[in-house]
PDB file of N, CA and C in Angstrom:
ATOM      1  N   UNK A   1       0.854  -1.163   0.000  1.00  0.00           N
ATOM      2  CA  UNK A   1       0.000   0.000   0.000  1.00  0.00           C
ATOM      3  C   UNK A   1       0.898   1.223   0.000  1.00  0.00           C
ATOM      4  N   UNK A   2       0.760   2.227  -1.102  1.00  0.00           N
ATOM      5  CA  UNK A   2       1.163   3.492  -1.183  1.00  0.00           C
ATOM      6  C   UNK A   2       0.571   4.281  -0.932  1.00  0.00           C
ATOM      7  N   UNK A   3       0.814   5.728   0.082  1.00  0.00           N
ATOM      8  CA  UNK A   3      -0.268   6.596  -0.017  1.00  0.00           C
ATOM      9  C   UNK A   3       0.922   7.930   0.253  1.00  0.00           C
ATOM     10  N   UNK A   4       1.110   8.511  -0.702  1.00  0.00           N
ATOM     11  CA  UNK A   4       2.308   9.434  -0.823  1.00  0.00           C
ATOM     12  C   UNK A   4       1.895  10.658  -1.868  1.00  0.00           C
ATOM     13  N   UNK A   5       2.508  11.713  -1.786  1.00  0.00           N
ATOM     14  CA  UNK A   5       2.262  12.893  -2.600  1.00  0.00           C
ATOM     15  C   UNK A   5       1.963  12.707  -3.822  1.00  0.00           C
ATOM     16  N   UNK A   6       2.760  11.731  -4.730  1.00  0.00           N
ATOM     17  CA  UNK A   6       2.894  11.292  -6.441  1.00  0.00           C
ATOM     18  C   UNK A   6       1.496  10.865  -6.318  1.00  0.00           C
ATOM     19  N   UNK A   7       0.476  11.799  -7.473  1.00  0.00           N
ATOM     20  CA  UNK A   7      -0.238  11.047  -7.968  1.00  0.00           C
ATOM     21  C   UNK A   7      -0.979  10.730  -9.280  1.00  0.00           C
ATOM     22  N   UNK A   8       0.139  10.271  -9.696  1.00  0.00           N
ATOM     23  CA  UNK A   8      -0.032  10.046 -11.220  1.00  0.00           C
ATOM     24  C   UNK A   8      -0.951   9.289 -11.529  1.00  0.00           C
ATOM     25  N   UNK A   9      -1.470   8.314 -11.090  1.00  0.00           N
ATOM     26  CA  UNK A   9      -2.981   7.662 -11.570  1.00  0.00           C
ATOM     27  C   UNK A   9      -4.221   8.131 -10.935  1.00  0.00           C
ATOM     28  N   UNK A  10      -4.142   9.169  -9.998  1.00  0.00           N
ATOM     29  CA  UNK A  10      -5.296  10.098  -8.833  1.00  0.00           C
ATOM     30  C   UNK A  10      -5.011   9.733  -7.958  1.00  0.00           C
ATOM     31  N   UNK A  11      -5.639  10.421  -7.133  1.00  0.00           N
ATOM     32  CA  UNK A  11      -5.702  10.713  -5.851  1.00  0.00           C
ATOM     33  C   UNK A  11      -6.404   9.717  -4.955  1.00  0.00           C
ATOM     34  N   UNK A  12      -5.884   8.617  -4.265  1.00  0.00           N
ATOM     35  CA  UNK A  12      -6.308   7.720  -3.841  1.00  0.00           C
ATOM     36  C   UNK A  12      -4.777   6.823  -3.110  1.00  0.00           C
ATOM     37  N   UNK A  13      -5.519   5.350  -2.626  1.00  0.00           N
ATOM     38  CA  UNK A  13      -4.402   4.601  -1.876  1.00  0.00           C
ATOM     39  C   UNK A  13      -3.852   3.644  -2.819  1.00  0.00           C
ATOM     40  N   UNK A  14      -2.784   3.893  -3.321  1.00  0.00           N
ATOM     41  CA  UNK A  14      -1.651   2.680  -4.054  1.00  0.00           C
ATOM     42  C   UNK A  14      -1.620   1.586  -3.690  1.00  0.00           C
ATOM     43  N   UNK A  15      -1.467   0.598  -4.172  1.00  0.00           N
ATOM     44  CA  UNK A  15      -1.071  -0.916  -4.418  1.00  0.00           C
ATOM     45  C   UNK A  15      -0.242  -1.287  -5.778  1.00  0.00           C
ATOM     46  N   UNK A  16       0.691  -1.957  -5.134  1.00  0.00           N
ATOM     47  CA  UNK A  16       1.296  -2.762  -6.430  1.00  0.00           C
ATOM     48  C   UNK A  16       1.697  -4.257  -6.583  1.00  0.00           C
ATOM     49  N   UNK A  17       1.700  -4.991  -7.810  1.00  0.00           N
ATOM     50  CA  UNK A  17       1.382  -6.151  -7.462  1.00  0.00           C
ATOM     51  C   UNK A  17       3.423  -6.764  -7.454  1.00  0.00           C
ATOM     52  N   UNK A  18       3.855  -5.513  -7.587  1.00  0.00           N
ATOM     53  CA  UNK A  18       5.313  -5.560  -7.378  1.00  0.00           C
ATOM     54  C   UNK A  18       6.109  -4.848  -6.488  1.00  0.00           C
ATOM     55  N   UNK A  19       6.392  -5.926  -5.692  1.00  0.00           N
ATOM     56  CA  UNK A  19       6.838  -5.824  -4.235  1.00  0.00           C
ATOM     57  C   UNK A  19       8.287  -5.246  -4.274  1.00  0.00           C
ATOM     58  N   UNK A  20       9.222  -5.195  -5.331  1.00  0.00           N
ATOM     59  CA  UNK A  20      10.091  -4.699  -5.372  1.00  0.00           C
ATOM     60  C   UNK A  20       9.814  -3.077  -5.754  1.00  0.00           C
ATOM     61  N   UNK A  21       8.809  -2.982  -6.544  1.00  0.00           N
ATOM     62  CA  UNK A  21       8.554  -1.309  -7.004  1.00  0.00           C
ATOM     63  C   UNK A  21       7.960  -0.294  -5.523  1.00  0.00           C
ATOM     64  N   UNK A  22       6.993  -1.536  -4.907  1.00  0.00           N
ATOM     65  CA  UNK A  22       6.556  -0.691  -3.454  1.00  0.00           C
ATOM     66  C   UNK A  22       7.759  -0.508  -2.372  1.00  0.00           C
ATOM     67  N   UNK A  23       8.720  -1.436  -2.195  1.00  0.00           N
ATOM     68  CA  UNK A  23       9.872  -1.106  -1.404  1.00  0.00           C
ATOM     69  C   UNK A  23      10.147   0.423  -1.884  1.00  0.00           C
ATOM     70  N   UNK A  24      10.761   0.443  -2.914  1.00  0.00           N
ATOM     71  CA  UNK A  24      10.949   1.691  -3.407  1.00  0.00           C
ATOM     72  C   UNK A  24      10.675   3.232  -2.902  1.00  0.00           C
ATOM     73  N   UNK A  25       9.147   2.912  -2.627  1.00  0.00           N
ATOM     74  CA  UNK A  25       8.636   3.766  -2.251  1.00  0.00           C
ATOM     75  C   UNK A  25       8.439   4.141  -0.938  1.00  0.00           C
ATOM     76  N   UNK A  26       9.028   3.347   0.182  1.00  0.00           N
ATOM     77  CA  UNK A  26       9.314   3.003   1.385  1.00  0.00           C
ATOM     78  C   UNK A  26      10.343   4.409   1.876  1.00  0.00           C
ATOM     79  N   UNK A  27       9.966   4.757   3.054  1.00  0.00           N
ATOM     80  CA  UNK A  27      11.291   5.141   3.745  1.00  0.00           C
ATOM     81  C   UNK A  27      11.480   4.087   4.900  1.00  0.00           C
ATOM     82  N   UNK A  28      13.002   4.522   5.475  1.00  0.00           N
ATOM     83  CA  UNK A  28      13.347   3.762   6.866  1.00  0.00           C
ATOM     84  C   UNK A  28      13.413   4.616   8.051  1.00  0.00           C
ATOM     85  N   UNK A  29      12.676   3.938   8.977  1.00  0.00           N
ATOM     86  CA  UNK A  29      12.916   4.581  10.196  1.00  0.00           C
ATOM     87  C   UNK A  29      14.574   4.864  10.802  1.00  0.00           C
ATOM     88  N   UNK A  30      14.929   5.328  12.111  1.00  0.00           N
ATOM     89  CA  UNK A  30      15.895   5.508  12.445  1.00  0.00           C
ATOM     90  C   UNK A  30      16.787   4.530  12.478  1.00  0.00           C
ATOM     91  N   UNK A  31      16.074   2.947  12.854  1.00  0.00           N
ATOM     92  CA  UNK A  31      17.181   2.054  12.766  1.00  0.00           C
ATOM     93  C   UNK A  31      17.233   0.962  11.584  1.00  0.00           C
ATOM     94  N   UNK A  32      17.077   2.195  10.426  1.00  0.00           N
ATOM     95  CA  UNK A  32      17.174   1.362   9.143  1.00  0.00           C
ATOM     96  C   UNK A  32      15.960   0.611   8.504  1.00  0.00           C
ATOM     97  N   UNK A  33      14.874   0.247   9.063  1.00  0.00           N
ATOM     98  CA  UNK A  33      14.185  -0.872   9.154  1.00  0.00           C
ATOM     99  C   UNK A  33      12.714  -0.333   7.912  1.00  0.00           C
ATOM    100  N   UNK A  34      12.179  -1.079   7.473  1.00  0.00           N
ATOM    101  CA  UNK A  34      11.282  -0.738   6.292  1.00  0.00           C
ATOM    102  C   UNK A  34      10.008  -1.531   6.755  1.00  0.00           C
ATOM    103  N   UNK A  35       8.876  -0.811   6.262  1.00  0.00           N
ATOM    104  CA  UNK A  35       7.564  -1.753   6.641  1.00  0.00           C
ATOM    105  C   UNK A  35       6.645  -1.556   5.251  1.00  0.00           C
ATOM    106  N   UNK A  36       5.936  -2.778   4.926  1.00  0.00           N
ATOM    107  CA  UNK A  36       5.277  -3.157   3.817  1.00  0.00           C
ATOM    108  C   UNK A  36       4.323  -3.953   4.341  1.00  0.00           C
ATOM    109  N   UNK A  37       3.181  -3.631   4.011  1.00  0.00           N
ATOM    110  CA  UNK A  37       1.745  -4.775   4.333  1.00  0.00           C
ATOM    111  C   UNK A  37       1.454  -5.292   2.555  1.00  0.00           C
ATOM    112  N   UNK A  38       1.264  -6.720   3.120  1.00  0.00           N
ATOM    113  CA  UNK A  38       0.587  -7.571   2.463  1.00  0.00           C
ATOM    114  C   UNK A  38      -0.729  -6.998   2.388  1.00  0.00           C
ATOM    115  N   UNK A  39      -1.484  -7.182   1.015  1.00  0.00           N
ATOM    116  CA  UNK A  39      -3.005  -7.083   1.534  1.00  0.00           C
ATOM    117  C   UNK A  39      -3.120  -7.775  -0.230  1.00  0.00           C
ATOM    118  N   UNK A  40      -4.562  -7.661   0.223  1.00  0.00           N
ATOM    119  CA  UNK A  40      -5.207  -8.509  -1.147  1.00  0.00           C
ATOM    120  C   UNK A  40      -6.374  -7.151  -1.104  1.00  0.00           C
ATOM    121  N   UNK A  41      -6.432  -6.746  -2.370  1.00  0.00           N
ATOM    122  CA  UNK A  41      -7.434  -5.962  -3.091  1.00  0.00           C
ATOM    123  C   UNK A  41      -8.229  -6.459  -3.628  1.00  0.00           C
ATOM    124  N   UNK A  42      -9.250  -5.799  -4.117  1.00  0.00           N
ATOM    125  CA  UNK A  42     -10.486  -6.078  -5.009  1.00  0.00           C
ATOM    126  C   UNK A  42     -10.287  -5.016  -5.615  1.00  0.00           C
ATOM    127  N   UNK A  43      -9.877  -4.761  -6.980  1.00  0.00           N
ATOM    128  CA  UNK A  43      -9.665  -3.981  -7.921  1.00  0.00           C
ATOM    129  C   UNK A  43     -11.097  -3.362  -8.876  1.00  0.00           C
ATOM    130  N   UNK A  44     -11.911  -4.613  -8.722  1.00  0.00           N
ATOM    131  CA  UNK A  44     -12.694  -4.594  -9.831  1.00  0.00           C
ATOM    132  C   UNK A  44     -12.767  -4.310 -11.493  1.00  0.00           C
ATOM    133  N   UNK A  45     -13.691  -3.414 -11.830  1.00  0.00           N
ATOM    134  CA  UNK A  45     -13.360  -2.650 -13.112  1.00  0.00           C
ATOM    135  C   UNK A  45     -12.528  -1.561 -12.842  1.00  0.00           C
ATOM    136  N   UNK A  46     -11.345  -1.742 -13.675  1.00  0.00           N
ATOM    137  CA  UNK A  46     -10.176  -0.690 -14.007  1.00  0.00           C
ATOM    138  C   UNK A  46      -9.957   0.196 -15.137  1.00  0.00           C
ATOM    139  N   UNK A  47      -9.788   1.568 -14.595  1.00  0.00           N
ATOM    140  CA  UNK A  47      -9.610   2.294 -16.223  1.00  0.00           C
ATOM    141  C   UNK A  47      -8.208   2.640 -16.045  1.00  0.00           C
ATOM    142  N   UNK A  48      -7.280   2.960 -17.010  1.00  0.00           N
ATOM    143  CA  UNK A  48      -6.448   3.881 -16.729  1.00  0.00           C
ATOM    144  C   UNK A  48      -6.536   5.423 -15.976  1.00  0.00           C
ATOM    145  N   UNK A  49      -5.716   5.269 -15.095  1.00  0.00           N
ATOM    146  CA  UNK A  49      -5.337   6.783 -14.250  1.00  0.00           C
ATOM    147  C   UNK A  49      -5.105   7.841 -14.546  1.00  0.00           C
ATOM    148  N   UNK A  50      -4.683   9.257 -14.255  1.00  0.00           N
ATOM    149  CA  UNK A  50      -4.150  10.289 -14.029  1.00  0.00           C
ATOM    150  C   UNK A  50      -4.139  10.719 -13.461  1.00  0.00           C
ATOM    151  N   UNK A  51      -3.652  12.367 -13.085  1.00  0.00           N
ATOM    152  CA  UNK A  51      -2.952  12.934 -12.068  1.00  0.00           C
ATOM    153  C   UNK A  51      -4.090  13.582 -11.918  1.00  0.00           C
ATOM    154  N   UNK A  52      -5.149  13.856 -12.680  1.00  0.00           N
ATOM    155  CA  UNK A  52      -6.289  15.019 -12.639  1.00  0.00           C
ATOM    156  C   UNK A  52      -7.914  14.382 -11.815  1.00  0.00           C
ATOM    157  N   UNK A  53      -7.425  12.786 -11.831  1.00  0.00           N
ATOM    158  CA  UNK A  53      -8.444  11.938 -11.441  1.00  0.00           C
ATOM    159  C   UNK A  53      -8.364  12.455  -9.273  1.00  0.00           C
ATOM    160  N   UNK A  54      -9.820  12.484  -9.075  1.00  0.00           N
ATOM    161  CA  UNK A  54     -10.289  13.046  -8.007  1.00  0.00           C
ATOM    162  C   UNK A  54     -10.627  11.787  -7.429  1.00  0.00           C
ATOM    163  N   UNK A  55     -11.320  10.911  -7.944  1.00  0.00           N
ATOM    164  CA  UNK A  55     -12.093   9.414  -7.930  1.00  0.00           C
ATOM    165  C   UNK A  55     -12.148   8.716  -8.911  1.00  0.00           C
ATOM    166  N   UNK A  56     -12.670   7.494  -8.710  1.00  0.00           N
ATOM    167  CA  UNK A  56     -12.914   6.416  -9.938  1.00  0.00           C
ATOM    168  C   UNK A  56     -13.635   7.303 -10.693  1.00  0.00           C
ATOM    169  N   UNK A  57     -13.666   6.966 -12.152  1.00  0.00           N
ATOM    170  CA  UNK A  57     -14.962   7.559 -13.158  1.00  0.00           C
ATOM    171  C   UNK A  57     -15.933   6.918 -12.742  1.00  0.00           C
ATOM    172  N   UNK A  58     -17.181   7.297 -13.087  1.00  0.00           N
ATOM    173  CA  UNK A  58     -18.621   6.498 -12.964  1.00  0.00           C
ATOM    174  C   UNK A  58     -18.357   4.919 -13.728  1.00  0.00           C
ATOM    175  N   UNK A  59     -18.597   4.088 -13.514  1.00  0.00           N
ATOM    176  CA  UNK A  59     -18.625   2.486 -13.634  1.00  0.00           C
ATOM    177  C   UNK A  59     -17.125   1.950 -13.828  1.00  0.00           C
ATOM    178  N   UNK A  60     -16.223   2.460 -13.014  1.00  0.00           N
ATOM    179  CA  UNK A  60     -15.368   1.536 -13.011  1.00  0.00           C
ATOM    180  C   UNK A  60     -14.888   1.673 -11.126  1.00  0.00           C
ATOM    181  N   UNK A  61     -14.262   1.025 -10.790  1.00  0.00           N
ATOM    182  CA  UNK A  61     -13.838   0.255  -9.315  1.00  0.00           C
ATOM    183  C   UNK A  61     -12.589   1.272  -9.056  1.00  0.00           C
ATOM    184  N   UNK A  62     -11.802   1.243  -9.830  1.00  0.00           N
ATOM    185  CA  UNK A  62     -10.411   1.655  -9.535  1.00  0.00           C
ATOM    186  C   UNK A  62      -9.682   2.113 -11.256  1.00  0.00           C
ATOM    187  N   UNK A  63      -8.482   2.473 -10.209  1.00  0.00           N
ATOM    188  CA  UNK A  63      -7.833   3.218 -11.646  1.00  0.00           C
ATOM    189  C   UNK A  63      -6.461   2.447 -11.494  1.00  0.00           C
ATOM    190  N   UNK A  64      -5.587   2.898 -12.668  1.00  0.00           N
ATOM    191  CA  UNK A  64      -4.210   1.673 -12.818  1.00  0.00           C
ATOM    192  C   UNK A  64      -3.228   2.290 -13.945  1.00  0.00           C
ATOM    193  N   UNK A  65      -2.039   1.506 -13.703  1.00  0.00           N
ATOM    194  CA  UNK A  65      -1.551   2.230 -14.716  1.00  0.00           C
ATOM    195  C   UNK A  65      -0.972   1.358 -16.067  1.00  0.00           C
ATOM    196  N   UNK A  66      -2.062   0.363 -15.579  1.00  0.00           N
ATOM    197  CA  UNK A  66      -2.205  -0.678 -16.813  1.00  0.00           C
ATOM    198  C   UNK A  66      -0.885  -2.077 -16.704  1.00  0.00           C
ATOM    199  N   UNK A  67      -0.450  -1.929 -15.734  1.00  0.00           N
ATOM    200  CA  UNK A  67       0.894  -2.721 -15.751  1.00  0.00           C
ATOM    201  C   UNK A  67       0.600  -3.201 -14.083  1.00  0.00           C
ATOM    202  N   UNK A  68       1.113  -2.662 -13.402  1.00  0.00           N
ATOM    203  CA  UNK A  68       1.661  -2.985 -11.286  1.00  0.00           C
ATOM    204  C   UNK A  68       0.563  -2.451 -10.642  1.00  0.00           C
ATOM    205  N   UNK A  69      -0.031  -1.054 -11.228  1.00  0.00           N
ATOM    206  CA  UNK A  69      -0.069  -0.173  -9.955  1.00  0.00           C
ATOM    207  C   UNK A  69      -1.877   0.123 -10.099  1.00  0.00           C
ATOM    208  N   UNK A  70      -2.128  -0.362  -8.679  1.00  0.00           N
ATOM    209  CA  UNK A  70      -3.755  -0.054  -8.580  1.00  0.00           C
ATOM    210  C   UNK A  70      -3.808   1.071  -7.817  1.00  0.00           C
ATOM    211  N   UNK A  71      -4.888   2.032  -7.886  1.00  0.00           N
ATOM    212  CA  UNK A  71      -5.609   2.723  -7.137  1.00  0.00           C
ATOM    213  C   UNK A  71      -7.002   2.659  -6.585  1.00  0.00           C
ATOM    214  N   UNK A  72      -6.915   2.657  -5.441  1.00  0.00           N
ATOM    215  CA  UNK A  72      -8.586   2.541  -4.800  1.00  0.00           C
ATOM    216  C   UNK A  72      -8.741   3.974  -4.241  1.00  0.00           C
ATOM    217  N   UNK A  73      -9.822   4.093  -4.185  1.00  0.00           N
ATOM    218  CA  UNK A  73     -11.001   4.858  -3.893  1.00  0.00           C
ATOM    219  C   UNK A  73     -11.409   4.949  -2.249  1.00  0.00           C
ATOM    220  N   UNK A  74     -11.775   3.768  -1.910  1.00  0.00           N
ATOM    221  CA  UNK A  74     -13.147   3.389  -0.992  1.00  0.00           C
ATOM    222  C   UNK A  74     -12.115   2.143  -0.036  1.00  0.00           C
ATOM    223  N   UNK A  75     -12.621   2.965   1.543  1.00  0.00           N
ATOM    224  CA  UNK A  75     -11.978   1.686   2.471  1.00  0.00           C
ATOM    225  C   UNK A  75     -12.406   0.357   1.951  1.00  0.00           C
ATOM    226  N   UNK A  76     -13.132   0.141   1.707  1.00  0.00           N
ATOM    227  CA  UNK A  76     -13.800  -0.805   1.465  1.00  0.00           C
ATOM    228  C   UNK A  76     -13.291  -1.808   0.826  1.00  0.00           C
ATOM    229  N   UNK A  77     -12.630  -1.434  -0.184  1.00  0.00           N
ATOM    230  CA  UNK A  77     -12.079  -2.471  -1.185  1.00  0.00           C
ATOM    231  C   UNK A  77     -11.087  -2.984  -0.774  1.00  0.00           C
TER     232      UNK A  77
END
């Protein structure tokens, strides 16, 4: 889970299904150490993202950037 300033697919909470790209995006606390949650999403219907996106469009679930990276919306998912 990403939830950081960049938001190139909108404005919402990140997921990627590549665990090396979310490290990335990680900082470390003082004694070096990094934290990453597992989680399982429900993506649903996906459109492609942007930076101008506020929310999902009307009938789709989430947004993506067609490759790793999901965006949700809604605790829920």
């Amino acid at each position: 889970m990403m939830s950081f300033a960049r938001t190139a697919y909108g404005v919402g909470v990140y997921f990627s299904s590549n665990a090396a790209y979310s490290h990335k995006c990680t900082t470390s606390n003082s004694n070096g150490e990094r934290c990453m949650f597992i989680s399982r999403v429900l993506i649903g219907k996906t459109i492609k993202g942007d930076s101008s996106m506020k929310t999902r469009p009307l009938g789709f679930d989430s947004t993506t950037d067609g490759n790793h990276i999901f965006v949700t919306y809604h605790d829920a998912q």
